[in-house]
Protein backbone atom coordinates (compact mmCIF):
# COMPACT_ATOMS: atom_id res chain seq x y z
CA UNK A 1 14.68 13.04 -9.83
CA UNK A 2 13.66 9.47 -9.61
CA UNK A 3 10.31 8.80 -8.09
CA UNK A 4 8.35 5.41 -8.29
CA UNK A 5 4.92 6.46 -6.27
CA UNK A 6 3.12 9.02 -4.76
CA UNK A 7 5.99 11.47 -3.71
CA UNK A 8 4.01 13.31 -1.54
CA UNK A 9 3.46 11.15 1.28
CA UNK A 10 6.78 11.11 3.34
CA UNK A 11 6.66 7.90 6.19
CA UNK A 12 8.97 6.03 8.27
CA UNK A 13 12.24 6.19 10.33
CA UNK A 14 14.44 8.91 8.94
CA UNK A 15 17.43 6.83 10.78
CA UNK A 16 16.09 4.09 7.97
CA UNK A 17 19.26 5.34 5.32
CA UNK A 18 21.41 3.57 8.03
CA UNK A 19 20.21 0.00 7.45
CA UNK A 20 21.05 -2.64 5.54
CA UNK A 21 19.20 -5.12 4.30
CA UNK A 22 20.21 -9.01 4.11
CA UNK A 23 23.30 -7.71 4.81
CA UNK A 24 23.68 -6.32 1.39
CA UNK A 25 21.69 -3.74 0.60
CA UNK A 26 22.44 0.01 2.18
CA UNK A 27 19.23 1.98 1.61
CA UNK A 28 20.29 5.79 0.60
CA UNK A 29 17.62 7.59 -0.11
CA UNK A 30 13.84 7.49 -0.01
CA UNK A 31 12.88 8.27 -3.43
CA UNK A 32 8.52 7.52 -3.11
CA UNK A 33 6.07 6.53 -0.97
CA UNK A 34 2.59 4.92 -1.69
CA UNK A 35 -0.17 3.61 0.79
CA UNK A 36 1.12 0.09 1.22
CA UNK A 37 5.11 0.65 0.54
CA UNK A 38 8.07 3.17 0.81
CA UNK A 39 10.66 2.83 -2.25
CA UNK A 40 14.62 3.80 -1.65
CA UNK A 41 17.54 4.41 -3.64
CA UNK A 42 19.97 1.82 -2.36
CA UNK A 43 23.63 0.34 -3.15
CA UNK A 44 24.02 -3.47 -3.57
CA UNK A 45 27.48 -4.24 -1.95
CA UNK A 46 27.72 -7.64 -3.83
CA UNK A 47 27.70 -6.49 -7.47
CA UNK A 48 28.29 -2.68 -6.43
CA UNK A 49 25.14 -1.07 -8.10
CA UNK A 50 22.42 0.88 -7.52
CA UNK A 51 19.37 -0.31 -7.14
CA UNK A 52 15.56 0.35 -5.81
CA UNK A 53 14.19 -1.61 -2.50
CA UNK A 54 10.59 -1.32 -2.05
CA UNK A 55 9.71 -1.99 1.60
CA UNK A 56 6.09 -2.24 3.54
CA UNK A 57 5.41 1.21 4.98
CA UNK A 58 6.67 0.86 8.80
CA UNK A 59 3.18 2.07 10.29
CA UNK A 60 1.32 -1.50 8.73
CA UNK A 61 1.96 -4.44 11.22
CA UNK A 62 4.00 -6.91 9.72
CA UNK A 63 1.01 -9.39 9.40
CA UNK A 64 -0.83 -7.05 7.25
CA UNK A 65 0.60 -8.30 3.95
CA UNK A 66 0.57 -11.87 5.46
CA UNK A 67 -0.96 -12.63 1.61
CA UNK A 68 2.18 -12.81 0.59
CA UNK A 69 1.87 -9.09 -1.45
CA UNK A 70 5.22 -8.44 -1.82
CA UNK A 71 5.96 -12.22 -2.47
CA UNK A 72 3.60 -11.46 -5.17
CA UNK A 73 4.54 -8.49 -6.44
CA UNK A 74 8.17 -10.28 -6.76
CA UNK A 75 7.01 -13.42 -8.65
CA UNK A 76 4.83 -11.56 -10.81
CA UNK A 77 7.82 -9.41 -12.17
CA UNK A 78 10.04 -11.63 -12.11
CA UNK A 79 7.83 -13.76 -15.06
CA UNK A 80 8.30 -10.82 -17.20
CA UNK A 81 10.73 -9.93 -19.60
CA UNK A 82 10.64 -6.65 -21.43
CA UNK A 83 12.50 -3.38 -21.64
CA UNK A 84 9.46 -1.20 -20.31
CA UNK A 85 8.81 -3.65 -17.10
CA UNK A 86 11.11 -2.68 -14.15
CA UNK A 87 13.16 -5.60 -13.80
CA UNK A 88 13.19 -7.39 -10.19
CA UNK A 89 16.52 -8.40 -8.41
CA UNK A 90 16.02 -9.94 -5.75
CA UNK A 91 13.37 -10.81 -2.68
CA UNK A 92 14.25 -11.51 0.81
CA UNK A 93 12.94 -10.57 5.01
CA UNK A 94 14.57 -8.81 7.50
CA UNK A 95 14.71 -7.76 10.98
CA UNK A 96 13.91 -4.91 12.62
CA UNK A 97 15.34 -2.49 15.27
CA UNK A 98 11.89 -3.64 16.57
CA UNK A 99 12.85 -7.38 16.28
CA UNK A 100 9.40 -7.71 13.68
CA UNK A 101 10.51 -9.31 10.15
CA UNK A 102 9.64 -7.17 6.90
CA UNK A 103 9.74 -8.28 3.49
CA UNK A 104 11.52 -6.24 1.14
CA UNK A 105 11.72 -6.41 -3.18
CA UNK A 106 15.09 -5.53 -5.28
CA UNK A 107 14.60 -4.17 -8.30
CA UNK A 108 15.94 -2.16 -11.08
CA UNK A 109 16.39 1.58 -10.32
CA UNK A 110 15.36 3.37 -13.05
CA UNK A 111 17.68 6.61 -14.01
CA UNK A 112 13.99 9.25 -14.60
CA UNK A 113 11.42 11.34 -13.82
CA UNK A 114 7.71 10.10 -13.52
CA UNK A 115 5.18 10.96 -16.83
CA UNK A 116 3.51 12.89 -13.94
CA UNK A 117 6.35 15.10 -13.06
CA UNK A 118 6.77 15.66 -17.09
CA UNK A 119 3.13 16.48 -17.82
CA UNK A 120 2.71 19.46 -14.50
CA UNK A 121 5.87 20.68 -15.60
CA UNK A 122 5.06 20.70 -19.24
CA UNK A 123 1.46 21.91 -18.79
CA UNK A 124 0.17 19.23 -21.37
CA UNK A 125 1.84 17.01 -23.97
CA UNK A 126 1.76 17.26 -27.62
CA UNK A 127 0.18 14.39 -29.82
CA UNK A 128 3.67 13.28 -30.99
CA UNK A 129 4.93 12.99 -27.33
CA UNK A 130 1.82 11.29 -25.82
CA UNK A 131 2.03 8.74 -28.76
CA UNK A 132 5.18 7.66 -28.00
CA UNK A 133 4.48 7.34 -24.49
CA UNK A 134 1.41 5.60 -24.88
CA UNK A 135 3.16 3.28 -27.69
CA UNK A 136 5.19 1.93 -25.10
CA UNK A 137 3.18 1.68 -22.31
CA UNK A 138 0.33 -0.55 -24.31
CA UNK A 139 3.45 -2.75 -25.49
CA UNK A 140 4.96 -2.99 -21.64
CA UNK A 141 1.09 -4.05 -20.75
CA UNK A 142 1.10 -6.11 -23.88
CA UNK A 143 3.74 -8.25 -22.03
CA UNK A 144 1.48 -8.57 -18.85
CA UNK A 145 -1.76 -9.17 -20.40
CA UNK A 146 -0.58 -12.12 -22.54
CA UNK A 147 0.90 -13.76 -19.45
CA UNK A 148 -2.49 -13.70 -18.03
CA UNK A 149 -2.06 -10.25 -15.98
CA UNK A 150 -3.99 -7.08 -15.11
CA UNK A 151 -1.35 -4.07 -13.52
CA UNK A 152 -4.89 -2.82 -11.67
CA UNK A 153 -2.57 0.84 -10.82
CA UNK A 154 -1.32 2.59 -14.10
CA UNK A 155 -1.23 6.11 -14.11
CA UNK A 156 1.35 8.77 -14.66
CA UNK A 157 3.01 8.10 -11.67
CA UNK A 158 3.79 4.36 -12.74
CA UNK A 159 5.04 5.86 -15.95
CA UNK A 160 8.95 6.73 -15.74
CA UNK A 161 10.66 8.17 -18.67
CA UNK A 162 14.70 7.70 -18.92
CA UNK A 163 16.92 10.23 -20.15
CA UNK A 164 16.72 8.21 -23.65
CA UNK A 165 13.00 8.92 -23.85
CA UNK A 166 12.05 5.29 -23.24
CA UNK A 167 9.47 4.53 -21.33
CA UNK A 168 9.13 1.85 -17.96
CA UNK A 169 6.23 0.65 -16.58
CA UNK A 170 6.34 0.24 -12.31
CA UNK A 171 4.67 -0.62 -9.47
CA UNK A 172 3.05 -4.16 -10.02
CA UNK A 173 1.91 -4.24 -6.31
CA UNK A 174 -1.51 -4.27 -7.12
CA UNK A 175 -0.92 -6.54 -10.19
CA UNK A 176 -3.09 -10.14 -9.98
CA UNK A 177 -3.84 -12.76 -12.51
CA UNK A 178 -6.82 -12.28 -14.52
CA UNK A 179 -8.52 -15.47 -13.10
CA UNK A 180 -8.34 -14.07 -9.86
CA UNK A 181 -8.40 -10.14 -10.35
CA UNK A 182 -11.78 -9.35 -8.59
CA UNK A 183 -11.47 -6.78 -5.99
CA UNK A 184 -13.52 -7.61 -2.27
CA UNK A 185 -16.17 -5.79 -1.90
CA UNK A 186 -16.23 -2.73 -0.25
CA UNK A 187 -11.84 -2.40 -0.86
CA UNK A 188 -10.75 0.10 -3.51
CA UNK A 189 -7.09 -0.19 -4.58
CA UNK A 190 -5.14 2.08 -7.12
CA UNK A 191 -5.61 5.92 -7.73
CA UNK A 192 -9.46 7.01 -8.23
CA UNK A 193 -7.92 9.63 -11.18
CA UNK A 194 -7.19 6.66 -13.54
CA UNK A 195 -9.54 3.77 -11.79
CA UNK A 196 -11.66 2.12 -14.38
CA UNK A 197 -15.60 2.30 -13.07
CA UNK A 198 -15.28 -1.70 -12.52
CA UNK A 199 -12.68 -0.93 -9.74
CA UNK A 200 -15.02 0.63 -7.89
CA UNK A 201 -17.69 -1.09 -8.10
CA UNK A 202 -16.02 -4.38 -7.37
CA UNK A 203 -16.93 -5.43 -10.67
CA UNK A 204 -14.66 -8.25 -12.58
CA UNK A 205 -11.41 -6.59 -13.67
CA UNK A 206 -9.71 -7.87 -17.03
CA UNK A 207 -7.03 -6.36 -19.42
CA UNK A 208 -10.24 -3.50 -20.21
CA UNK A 209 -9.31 -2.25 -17.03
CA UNK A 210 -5.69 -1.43 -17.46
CA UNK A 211 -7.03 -0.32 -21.01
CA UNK A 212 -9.37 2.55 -19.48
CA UNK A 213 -6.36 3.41 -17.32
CA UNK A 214 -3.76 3.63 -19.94
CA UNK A 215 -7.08 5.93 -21.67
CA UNK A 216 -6.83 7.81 -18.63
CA UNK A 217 -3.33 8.60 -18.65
CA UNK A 218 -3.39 9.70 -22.90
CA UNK A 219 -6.13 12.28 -21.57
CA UNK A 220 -3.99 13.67 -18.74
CA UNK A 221 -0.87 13.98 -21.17
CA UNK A 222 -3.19 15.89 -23.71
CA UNK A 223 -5.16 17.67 -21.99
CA UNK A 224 -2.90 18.27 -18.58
CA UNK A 225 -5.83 17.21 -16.18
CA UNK A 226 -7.13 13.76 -15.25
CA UNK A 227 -10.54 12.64 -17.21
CA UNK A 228 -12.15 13.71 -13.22
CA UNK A 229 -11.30 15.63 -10.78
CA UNK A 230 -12.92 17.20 -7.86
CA UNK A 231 -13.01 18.00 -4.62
CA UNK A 232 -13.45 14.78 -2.36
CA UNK A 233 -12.58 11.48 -3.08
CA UNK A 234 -16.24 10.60 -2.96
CA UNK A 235 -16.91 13.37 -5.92
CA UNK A 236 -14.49 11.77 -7.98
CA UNK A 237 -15.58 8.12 -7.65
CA UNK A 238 -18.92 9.38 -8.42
CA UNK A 239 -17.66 11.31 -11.39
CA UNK A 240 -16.18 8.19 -13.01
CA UNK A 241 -18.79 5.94 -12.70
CA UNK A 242 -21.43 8.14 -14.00
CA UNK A 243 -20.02 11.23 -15.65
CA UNK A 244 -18.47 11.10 -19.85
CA UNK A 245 -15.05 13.04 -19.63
CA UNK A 246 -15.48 16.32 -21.29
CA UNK A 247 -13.90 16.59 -24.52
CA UNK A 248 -10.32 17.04 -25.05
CA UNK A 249 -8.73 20.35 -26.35
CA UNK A 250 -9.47 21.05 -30.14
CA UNK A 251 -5.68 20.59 -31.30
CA UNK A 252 -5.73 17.26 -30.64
CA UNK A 253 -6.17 14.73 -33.97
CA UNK A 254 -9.83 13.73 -34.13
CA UNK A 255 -8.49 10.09 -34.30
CA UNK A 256 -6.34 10.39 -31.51
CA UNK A 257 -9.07 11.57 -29.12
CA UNK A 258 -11.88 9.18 -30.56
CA UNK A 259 -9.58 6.37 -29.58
CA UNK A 260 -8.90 7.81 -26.00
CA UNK A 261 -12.61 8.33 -25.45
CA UNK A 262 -13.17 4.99 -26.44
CA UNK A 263 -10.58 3.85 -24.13
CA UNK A 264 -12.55 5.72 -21.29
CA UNK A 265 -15.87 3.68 -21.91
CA UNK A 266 -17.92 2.97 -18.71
CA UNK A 267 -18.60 -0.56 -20.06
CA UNK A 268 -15.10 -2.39 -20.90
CA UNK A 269 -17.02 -4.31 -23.78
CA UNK A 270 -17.38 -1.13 -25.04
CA UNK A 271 -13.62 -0.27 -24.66
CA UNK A 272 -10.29 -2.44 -26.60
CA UNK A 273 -9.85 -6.17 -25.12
CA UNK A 274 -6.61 -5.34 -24.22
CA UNK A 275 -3.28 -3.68 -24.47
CA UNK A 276 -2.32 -4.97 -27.79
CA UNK A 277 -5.95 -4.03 -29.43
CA UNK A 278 -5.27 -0.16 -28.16
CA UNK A 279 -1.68 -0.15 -29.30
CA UNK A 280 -3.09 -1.01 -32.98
CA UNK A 281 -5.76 1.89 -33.12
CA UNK A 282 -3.15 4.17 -31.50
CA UNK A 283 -0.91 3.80 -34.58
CA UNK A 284 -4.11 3.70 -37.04
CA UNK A 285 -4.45 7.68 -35.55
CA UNK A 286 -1.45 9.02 -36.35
C-alpha cells in the first residue's frame, strides 16, 4: 500500500477518480490525505505512467493557498536532485465541476509503504534497520539543507520505503528556505509527535529542526512509540517543550541512543547543525 500522509483522514468528492486533470492526468485512487492536501494514484496519458497528484483538500477555498503553497512546494522539489527526494513532474490549475481553479503538483509515485505503517506493524525496529533508515533520510535532508532548506514535517509518515529497502523522503509542503523559515505566531504546522519545541513556540527554525525530527523518528523506530504522547494535543505540545523523552529500551547500543537523545535536545545549539553532522555520529555508533 502506498500512502504519502495521514491515511486516516478520508475528504473530498468520491466522483473525484473520474477527473482529469490538464487534460492528462486521470486520478485513480486516493492513496493519503493531510490537513492542507489529498494525494491520488493517477495515470499520465502522455507518457503512459503512473504517477502521484497532490491536490488542495476540496473543503479550503481556493484563495486559501493564494501564497502560492503548492507553487512552492513544486519549485522547491523541483531544485532537488537525489534518489531519496520524491521527484516532481509537473505543476499546473484546473477547473472545477464548481467552475473554482485548483492547483495541483505531479510527482513521482513511489511503489511502498510508509516507515509508519512498517514500525506498528513491526512493533519496533532493530538497530540495524533504523540505521539504515535513518542513513538515508539524514542524506535525502543533506540535499535540502545545503540548498538552503528546512522540510519543517518529517516523521514516519514522510518516510516511504520501496520494495528495494531504499528509502524516499515526501511531502515538502511545509518546506521553506532557511532565511525565511519562521513560523507566525500563534500557527503550528507539521505533526506535534515529531515537532521540534521551536515549532511551537514560533521560535526561528533552521536545519536543528528537521534534525530533532529526524531524532524523533530514530526513537519511534526503536522504541515503537513517539518521544510524547498523550492524550490531547495540548498535553503533547506541553510534553515536548518541557518534558526529556524517557529513555529508550535497554537493547539499544548506548551510542545509538546517546546520539538520538542528543538529537531530541530542547535547545537546537544543543542538538547537530544539520543533517550531514547527524549522519556522521550515526555511523560513528554503529
Amino acid at each position: 500500500m502506498t500512502t504519502y500522509a495521514e491515511s486516516e483522514v478520508h475528504v473530498g468528492d468520491p466522483n473525484c477518480s473520474e477527473r482529469v486533470l490538464g487534460g492528462r492526468y486521470r486520478l485513480e485512487e486516493r492513496i493519503g490525505a493531510g490537513g492542507m492536501g489529498e494525494v491520488w494514484r493517477a495515470t499520465d496519458a502522455v507518457f503512459l505512467r503512473t504517477v502521484a497528484v497532490k491536490i488542495p483538500l476540496p473543503s479550503l477555498p481556493s484563495d486559501q493557498d493564494s501564497g502560492g503553497r503548492f507553487r512552492t512546494e513544486a519549485r522547491l522539489l523541483a531544485s532537488l536532485r537525489h534518489s531519496g527526494i520524491v521527484r516532481v513532474y509537473d505543476y499546473g490549475t484546473d477547473e472545477t465541476p464548481e467552475g473554482d481553479h485548483r492547483e495541483y503538483l505531479v510527482m513521482e509515485h513511489i511503489d511502498g509503504w510508509a516507515l509508519a505503517d512498517h514500525i506498528a506493524s513491526a512493533g519496533r525496529l532493530g538497530s540495524a534497520d533504523t540505521l539504515s533508515v535513518l542513513a538515508q533520510a539524514a542524506a535525502a535532508l543533506q540535499v535540502a539543507h545545503r540548498a538552503g532548506l528546512v522540510h519543517r514535517d518529517v516523521k514516519p509518515r514522510n518516510l516511504m520505503i520501496q520494495p528495494d529497502c531504499r528509502v524516499v523522503l515526501v511531502d515538502f509542503g511545509l518546506a521553506r528556505s532557511i532565511r525565511s523559515a519562521e513560523a507566525p505566531a500563534g500557527l503550528m504546522f507539521g505533526s506535534p509527535y515529531y515537532m521540534a519545541p521551536e515549532q511551537i513556540t514560533a521560535g526561528g527554525i533552521s536545519p536543528a529542526t528537521d534534525v530533532y525530527a529526524l531524532g524523533a523518528v530514530a526513537y519511534s523506530c526503536l522504541a515503537g512509540r513517539a518521544p510524547f504522547t498523550g492524550d490531547s494535543l495540548t498535553e503533547i505540545v506541553q510534553l515536548v517543550v518541557r518534558q526529556e523523552p524517557a529513555p529508550l529500551p535497554d537493547d539499544v547500543p548506548v551510542g545509538l541512543a546517546a546520539a538520538v537523545l542528543r538529537a531530541l535536545s530542547k535547545v537546537p545549539a544543543a542538538r547537530y547543525a544539520d543533517a550531514s553532522e547527524f549522519a556522521a555520529a550515526l555511523r560513528g555508533a554503529r
